[in-house]
N, C-alpha and C. Protein backbone atom coordinates (compact mmCIF):
# COMPACT_ATOMS: atom_id res chain seq x y z
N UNK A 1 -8.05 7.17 22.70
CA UNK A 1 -7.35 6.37 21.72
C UNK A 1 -6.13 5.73 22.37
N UNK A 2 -6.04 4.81 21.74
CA UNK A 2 -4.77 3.63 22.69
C UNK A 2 -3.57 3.56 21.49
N UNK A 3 -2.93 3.84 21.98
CA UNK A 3 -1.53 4.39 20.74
C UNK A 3 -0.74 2.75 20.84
N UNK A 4 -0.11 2.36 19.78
CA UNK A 4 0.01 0.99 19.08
C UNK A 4 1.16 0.95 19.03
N UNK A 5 1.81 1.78 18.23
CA UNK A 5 3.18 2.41 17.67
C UNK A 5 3.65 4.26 17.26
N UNK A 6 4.73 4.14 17.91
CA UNK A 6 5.26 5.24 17.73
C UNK A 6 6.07 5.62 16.47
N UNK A 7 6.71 7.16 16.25
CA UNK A 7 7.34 6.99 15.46
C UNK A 7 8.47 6.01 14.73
N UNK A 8 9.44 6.07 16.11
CA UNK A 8 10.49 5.17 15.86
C UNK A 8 10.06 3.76 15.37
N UNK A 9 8.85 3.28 15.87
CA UNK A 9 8.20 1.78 15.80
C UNK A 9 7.88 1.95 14.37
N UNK A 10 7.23 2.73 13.77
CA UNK A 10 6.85 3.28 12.66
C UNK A 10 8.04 3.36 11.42
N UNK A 11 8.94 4.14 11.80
CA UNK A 11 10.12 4.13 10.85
C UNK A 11 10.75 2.45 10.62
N UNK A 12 11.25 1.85 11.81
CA UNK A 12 11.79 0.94 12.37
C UNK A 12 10.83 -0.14 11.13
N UNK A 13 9.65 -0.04 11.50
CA UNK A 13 8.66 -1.32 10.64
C UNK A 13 9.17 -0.83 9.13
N UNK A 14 8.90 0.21 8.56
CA UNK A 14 8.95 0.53 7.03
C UNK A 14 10.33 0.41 6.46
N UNK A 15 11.41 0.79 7.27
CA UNK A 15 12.67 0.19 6.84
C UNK A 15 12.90 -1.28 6.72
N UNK A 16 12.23 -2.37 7.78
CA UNK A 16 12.29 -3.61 7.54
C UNK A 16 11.71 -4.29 6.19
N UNK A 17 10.12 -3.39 6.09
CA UNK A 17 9.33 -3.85 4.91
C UNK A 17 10.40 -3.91 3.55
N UNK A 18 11.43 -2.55 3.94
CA UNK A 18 12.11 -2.52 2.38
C UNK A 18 13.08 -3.09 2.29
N UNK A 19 13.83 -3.78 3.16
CA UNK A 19 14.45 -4.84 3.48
C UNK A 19 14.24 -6.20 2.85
N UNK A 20 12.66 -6.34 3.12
CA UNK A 20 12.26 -7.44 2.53
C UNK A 20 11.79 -7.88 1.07
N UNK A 21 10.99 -6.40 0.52
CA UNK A 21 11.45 -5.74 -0.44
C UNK A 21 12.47 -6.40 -1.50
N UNK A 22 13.60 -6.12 -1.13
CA UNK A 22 15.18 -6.06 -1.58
C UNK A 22 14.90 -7.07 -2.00
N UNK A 23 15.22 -8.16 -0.70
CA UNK A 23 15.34 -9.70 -0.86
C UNK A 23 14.29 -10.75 -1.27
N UNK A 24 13.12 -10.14 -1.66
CA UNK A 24 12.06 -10.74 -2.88
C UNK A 24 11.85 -10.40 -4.07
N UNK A 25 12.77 -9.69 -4.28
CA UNK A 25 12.80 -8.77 -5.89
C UNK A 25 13.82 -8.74 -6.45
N UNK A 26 14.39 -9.37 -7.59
CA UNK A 26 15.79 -9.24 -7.78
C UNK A 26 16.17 -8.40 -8.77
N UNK A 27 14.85 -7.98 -9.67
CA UNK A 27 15.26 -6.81 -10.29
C UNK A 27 14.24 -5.36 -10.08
N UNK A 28 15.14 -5.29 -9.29
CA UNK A 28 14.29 -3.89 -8.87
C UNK A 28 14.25 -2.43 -9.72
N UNK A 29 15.31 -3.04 -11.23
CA UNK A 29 14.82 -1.55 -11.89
C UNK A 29 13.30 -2.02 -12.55
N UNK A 30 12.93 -2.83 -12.55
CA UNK A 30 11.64 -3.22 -12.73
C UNK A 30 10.37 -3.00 -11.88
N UNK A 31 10.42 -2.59 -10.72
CA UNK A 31 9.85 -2.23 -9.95
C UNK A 31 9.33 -1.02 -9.58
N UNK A 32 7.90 -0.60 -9.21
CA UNK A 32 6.99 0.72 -9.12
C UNK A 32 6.11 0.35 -8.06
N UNK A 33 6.26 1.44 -7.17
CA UNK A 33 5.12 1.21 -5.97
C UNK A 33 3.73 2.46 -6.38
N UNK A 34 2.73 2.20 -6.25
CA UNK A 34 1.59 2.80 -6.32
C UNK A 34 0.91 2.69 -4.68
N UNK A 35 1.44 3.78 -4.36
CA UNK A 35 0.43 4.47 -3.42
C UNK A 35 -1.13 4.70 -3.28
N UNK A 36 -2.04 3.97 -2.19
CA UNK A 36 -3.86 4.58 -2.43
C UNK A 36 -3.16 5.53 -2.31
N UNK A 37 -4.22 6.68 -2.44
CA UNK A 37 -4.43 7.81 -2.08
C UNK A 37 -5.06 7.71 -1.13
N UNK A 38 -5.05 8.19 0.31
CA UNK A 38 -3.86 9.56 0.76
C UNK A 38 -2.62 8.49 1.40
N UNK A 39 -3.45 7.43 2.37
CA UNK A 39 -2.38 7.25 3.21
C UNK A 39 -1.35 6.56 3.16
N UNK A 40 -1.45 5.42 1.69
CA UNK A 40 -0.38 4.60 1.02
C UNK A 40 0.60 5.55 0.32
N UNK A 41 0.63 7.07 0.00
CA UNK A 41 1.46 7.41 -0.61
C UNK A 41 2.78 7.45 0.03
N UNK A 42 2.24 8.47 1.41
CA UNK A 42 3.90 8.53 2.03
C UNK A 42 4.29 7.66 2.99
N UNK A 43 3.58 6.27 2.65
CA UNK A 43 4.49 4.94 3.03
C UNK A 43 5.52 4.36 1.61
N UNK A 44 4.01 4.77 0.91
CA UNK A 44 5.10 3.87 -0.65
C UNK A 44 6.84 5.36 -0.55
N UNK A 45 6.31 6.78 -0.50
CA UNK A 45 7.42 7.68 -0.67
C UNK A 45 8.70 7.40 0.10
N UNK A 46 8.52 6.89 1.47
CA UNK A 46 9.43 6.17 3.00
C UNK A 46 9.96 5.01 2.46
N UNK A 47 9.24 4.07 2.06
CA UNK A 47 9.85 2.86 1.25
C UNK A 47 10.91 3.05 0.03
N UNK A 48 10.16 4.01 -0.33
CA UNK A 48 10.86 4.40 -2.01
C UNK A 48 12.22 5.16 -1.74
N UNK A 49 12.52 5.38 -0.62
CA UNK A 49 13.41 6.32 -0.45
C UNK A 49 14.34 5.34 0.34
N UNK A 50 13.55 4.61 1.41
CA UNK A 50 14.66 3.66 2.05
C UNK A 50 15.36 2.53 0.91
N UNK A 51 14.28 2.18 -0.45
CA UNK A 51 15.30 0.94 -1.24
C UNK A 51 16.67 2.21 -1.73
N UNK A 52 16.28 3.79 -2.07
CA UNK A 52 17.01 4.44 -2.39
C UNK A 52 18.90 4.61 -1.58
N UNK A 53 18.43 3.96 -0.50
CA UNK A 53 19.47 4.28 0.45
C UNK A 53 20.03 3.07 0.85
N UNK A 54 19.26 1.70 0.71
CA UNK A 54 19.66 0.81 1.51
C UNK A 54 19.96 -0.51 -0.47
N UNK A 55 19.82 -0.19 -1.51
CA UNK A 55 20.17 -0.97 -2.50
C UNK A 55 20.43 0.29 -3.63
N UNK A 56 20.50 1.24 -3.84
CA UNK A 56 20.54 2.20 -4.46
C UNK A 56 20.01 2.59 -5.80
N UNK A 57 18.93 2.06 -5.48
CA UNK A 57 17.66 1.58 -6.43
C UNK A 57 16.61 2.98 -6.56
N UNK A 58 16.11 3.48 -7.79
CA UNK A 58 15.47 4.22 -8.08
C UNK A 58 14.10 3.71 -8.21
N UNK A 59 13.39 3.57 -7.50
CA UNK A 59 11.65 3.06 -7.23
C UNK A 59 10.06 4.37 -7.68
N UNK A 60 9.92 4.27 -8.74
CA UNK A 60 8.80 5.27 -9.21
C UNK A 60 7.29 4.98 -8.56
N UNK A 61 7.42 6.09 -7.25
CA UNK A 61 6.02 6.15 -6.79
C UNK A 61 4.94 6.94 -7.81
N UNK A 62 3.87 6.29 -7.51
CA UNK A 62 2.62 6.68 -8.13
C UNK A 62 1.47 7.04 -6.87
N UNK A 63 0.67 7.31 -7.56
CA UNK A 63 -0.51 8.15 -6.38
C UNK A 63 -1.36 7.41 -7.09
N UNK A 64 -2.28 6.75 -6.53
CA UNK A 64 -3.30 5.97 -7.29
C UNK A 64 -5.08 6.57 -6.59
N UNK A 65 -5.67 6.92 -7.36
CA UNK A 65 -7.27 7.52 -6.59
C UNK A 65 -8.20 5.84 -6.91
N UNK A 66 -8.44 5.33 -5.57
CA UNK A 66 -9.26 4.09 -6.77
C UNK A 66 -11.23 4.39 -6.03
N UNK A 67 -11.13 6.18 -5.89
CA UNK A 67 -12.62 6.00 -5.18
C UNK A 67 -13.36 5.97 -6.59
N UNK A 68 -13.17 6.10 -8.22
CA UNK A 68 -14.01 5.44 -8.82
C UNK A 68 -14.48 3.80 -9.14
N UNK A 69 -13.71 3.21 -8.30
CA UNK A 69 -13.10 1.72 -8.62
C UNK A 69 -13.65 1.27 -7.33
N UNK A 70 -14.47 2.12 -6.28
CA UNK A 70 -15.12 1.44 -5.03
C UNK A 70 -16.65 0.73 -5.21
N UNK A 71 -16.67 -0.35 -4.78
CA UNK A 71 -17.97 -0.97 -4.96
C UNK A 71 -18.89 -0.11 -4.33
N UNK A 72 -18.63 0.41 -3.61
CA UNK A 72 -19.39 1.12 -2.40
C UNK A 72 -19.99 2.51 -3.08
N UNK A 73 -19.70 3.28 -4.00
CA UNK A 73 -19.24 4.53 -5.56
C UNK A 73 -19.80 4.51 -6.51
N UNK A 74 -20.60 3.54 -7.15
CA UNK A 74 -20.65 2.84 -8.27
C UNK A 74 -20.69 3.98 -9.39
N UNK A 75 -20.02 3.86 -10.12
CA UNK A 75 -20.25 4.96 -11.24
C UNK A 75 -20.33 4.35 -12.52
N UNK A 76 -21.78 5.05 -13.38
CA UNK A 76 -21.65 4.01 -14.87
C UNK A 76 -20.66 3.65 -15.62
N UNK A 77 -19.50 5.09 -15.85
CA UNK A 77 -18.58 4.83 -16.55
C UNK A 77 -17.04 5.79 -16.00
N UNK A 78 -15.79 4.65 -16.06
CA UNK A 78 -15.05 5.50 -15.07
C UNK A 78 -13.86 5.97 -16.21
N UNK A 79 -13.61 7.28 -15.76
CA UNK A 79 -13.11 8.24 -16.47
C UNK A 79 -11.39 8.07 -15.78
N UNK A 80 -10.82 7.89 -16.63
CA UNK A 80 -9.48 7.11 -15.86
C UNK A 80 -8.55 8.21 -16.63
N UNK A 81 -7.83 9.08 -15.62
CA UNK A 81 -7.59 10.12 -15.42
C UNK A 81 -5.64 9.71 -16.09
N UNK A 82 -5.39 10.62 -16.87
CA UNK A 82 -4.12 10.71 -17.39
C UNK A 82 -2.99 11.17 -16.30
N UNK A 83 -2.32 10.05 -15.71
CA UNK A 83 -1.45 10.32 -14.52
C UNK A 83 0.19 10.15 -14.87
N UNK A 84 0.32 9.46 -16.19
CA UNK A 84 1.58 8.79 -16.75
C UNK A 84 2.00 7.76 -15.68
N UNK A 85 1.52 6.99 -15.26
CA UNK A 85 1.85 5.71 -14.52
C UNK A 85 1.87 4.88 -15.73
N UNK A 86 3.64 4.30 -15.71
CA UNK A 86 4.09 3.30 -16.65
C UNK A 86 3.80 1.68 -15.82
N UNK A 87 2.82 1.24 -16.09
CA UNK A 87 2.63 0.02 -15.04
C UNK A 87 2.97 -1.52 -16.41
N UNK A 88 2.89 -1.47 -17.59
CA UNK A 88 2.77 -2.51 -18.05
C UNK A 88 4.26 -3.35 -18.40
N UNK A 89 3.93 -4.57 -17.74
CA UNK A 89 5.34 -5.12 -17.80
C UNK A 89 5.98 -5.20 -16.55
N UNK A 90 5.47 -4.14 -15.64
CA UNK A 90 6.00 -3.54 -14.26
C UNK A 90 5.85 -4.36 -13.39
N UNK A 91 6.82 -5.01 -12.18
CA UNK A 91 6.40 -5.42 -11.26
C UNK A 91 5.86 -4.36 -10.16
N UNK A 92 4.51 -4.23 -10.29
CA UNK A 92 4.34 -3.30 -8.80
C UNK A 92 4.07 -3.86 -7.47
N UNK A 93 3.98 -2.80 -6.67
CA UNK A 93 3.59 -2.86 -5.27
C UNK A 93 2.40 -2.43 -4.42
N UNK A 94 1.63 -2.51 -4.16
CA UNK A 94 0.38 -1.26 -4.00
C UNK A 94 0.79 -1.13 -2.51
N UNK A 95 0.85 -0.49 -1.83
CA UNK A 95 1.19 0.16 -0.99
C UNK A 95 -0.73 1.29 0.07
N UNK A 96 -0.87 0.71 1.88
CA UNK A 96 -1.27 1.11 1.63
C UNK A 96 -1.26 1.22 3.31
N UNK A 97 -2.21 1.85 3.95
CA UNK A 97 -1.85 1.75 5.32
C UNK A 97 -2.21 0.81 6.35
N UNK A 98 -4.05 0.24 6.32
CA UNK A 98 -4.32 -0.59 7.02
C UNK A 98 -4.94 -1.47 5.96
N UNK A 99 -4.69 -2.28 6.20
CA UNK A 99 -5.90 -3.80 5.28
C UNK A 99 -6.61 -4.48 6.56
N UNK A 100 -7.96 -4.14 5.42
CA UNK A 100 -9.01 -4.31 6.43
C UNK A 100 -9.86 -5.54 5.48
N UNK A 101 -10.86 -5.04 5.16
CA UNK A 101 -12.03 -5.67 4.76
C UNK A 101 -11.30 -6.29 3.41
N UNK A 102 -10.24 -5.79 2.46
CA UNK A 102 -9.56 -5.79 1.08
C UNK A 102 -10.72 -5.40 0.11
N UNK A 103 -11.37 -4.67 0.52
CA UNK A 103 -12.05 -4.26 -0.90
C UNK A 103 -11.52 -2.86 -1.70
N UNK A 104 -10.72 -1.86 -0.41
CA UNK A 104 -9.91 -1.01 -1.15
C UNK A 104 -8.68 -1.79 -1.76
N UNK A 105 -8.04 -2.85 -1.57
CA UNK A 105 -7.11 -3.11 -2.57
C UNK A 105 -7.53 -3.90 -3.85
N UNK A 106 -8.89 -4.38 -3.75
CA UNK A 106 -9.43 -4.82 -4.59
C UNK A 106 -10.14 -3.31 -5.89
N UNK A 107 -10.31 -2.63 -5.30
CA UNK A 107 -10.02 -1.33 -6.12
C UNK A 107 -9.21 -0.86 -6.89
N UNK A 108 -7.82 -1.25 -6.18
CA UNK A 108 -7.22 -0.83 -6.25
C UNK A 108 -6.07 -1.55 -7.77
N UNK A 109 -6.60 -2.77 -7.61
CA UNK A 109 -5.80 -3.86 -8.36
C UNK A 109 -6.68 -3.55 -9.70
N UNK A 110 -8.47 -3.61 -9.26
CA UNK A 110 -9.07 -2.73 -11.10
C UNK A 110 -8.38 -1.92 -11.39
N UNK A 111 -8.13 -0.75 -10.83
CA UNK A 111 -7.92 0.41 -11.29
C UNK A 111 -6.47 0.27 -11.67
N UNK A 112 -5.41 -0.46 -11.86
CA UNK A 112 -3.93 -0.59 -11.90
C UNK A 112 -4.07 -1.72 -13.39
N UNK A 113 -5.22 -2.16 -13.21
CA UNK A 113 -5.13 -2.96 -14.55
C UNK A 113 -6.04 -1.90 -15.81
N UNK A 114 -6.45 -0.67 -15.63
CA UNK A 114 -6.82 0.40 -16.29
C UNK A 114 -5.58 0.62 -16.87
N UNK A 115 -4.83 0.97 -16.47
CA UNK A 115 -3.74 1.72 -17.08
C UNK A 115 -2.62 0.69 -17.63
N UNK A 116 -2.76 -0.68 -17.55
CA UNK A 116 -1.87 -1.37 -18.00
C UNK A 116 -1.68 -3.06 -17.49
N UNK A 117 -1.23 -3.99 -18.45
CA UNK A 117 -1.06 -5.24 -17.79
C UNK A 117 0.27 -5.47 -16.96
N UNK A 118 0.39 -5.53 -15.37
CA UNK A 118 1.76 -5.52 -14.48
C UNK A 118 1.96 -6.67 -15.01
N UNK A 119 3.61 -7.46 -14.75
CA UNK A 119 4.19 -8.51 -15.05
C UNK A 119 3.53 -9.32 -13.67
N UNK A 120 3.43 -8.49 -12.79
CA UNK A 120 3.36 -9.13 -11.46
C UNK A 120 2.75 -7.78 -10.76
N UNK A 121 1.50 -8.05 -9.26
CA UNK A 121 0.70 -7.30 -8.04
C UNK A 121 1.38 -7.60 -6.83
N UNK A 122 2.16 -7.15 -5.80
CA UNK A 122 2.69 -7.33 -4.98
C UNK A 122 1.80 -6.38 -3.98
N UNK A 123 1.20 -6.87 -2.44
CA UNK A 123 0.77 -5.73 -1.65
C UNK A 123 1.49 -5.52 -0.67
N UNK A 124 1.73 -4.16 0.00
CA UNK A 124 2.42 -3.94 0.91
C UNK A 124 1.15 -3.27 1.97
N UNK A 125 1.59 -3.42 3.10
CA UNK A 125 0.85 -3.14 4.29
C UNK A 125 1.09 -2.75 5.24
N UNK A 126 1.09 -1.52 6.06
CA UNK A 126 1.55 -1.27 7.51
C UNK A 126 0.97 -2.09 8.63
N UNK A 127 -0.46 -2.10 8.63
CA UNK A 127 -1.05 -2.55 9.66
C UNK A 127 -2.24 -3.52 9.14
N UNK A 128 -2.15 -4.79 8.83
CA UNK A 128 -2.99 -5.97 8.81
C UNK A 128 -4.03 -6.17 10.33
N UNK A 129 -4.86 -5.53 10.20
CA UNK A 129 -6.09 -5.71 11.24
C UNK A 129 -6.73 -6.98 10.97
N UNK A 130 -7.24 -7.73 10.07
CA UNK A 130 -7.95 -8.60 9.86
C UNK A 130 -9.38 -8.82 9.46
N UNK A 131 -10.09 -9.35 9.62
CA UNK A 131 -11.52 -9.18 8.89
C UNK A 131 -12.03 -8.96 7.49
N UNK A 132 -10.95 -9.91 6.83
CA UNK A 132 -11.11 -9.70 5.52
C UNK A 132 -12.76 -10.41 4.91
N UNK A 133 -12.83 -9.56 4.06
CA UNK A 133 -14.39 -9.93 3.12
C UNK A 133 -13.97 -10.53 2.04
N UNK A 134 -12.67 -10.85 1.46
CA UNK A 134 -12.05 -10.93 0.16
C UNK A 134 -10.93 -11.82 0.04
N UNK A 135 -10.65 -12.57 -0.71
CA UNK A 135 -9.70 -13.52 -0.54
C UNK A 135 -8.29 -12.75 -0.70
N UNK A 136 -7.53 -11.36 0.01
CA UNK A 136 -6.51 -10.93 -0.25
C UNK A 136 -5.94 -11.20 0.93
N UNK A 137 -4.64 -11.44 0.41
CA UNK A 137 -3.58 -11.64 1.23
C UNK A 137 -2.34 -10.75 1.01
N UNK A 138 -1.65 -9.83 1.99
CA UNK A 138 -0.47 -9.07 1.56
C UNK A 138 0.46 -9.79 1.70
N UNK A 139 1.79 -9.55 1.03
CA UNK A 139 2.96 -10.07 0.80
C UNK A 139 3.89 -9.24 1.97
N UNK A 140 3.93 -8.40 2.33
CA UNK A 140 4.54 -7.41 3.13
C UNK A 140 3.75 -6.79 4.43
N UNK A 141 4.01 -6.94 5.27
CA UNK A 141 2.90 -6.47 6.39
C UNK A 141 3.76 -5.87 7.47
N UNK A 142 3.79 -4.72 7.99
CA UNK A 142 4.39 -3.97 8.92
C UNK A 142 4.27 -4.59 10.18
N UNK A 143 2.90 -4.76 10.96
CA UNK A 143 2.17 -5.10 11.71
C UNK A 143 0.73 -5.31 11.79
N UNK A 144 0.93 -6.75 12.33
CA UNK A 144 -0.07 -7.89 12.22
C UNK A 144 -1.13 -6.72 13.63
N UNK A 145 -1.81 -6.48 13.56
CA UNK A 145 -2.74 -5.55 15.29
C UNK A 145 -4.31 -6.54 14.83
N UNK A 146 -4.34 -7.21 15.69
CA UNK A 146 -6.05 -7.66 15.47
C UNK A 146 -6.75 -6.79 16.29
N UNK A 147 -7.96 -6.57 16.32
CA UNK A 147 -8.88 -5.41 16.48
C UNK A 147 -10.31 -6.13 16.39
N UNK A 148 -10.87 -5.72 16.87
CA UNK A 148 -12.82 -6.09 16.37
C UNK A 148 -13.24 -5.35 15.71
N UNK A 149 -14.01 -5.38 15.06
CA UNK A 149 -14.87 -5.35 13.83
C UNK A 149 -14.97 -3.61 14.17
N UNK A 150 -15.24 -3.65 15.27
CA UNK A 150 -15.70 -1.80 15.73
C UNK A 150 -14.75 -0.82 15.46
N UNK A 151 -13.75 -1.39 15.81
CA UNK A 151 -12.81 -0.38 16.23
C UNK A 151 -11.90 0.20 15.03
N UNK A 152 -11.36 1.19 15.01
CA UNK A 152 -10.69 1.80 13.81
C UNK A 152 -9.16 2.14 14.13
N UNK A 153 -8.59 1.66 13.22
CA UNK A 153 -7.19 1.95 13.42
C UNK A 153 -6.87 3.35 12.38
N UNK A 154 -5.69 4.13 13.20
CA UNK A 154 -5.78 5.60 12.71
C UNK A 154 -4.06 5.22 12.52
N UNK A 155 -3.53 6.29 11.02
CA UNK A 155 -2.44 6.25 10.80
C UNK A 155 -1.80 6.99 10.82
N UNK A 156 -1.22 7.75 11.27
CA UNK A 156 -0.91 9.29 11.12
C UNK A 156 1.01 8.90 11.08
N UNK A 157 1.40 9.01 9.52
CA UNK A 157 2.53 8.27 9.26
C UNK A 157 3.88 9.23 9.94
N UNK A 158 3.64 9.96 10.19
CA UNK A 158 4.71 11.24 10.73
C UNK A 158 4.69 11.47 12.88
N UNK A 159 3.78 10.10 13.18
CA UNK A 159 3.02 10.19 14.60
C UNK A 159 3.38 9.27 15.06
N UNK A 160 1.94 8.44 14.91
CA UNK A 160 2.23 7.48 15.71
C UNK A 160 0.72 6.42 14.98
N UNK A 161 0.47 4.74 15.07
CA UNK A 161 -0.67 4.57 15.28
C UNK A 161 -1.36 4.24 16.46
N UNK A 162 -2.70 4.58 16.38
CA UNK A 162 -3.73 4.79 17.18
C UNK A 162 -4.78 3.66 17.06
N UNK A 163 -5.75 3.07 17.84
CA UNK A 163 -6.65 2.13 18.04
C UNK A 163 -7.50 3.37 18.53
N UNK A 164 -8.88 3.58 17.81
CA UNK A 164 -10.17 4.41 18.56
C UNK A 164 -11.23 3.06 18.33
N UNK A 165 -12.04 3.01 19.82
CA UNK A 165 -12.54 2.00 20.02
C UNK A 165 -14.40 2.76 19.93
C-alpha cells in the first residue's frame, strides 16, 4: 500500500474543510452534519468539533446507515429506524470519506429525505477519487487523489490514507 497522507496531512485537510465550512454558511445554528456510517462519522465528529473551536458553533452530528437505501440491497420495504435526526428545515452536510462512484451519497441523500425535507444538501469529502457513475458533485473536498478504476483508497481517520492497488 502507497500511503497518500498522514496524520498531520489528515488533521491539517479537515481543519481547512471547516474553515470553509464557516465561510459558506452564515448561519450555522442552522446547520447538521450527517455522517455515512462508519467512515463519515468521525470526519463529520473532527469537523464538528473544529467549527466548535474555530466559530464557536454547536454542529449536531448524526450517524446515518443508508445500506437500506443501496441500489446494490434492494429491499421491498425500508424500515427507517427512529434515530431523532432533526433534518427538516436544516441545512445539512453529509459527510463522508471517499467519493467514488456517488451512489453511496446518492443513498444517502434518499435516506436524509426519509426523515425530513433539508432547507438545503451540502457534501463534504475527504478524498474525491473520481469515476463518478452519477451526476454528484461535492461542495467540500479534502483531497482531489485520482486513482484507476482498480485501485482502492483506504481511510483509516486516526492514521493515515492509503492507495492498495
Amino acid at each position: 500500500m502507497k500511503e497518500m497522507m498522514n496524520q498531520e496531512q489528515i488533521s491539517r485537510t479537515i481543519k481547512r474543510m471547516a474553515h470553509e465550512i464557516i465561510e459558506r454558511n452564515t448561519d450555522l445554528k442552522n446547520l447538521v452534519f450527517v455522517g455515512i456510517k462508519n467512515k463519515g462519522v468521525p470526519i463529520a465528529s473532527k469537523l464538528s468539533e473544529y467549527l466548535h473551536r474555530f466559530a464557536d458553533a454547536h454542529i449536531p452530528v448524526y450517524t446515518l446507515d443508508i445500506t437500506p437505501y443501496r441500489d446494490d440491497h434492494k429491499q421491498s420495504e425500508i424500515d427507517i429506524p427512529n434515530t431523532g435526526m432533526e433534518l427538516e428545515g436544516k441545512n445539512v452536510i453529509i459527510i463522508d470519506d471517499v467519493l467514488f462512484t456517488g451512489r453511496s451519497v446518492r443513498a444517502a441523500m434518499d435516506a436524509i429525505n426519509d426523515y425530513g425535507r433539508p432547507a438545503k444538501m451540502q457534501l463534504a469529502i475527504l478524498i474525491d477519487r473520481g469515476h463518478r457513475e452519477l451526476p454528484i458533485r461535492a461542495d467540500y473536498i479534502g483531497k482531489n487523489l485520482p486513482t484507476s478504476y482498480d485501485e482502492k483508497v483506504v481511510v483509516d481517520i486516526n492514521d493515515k490514507v492509503y492507495i492498495d492497488s
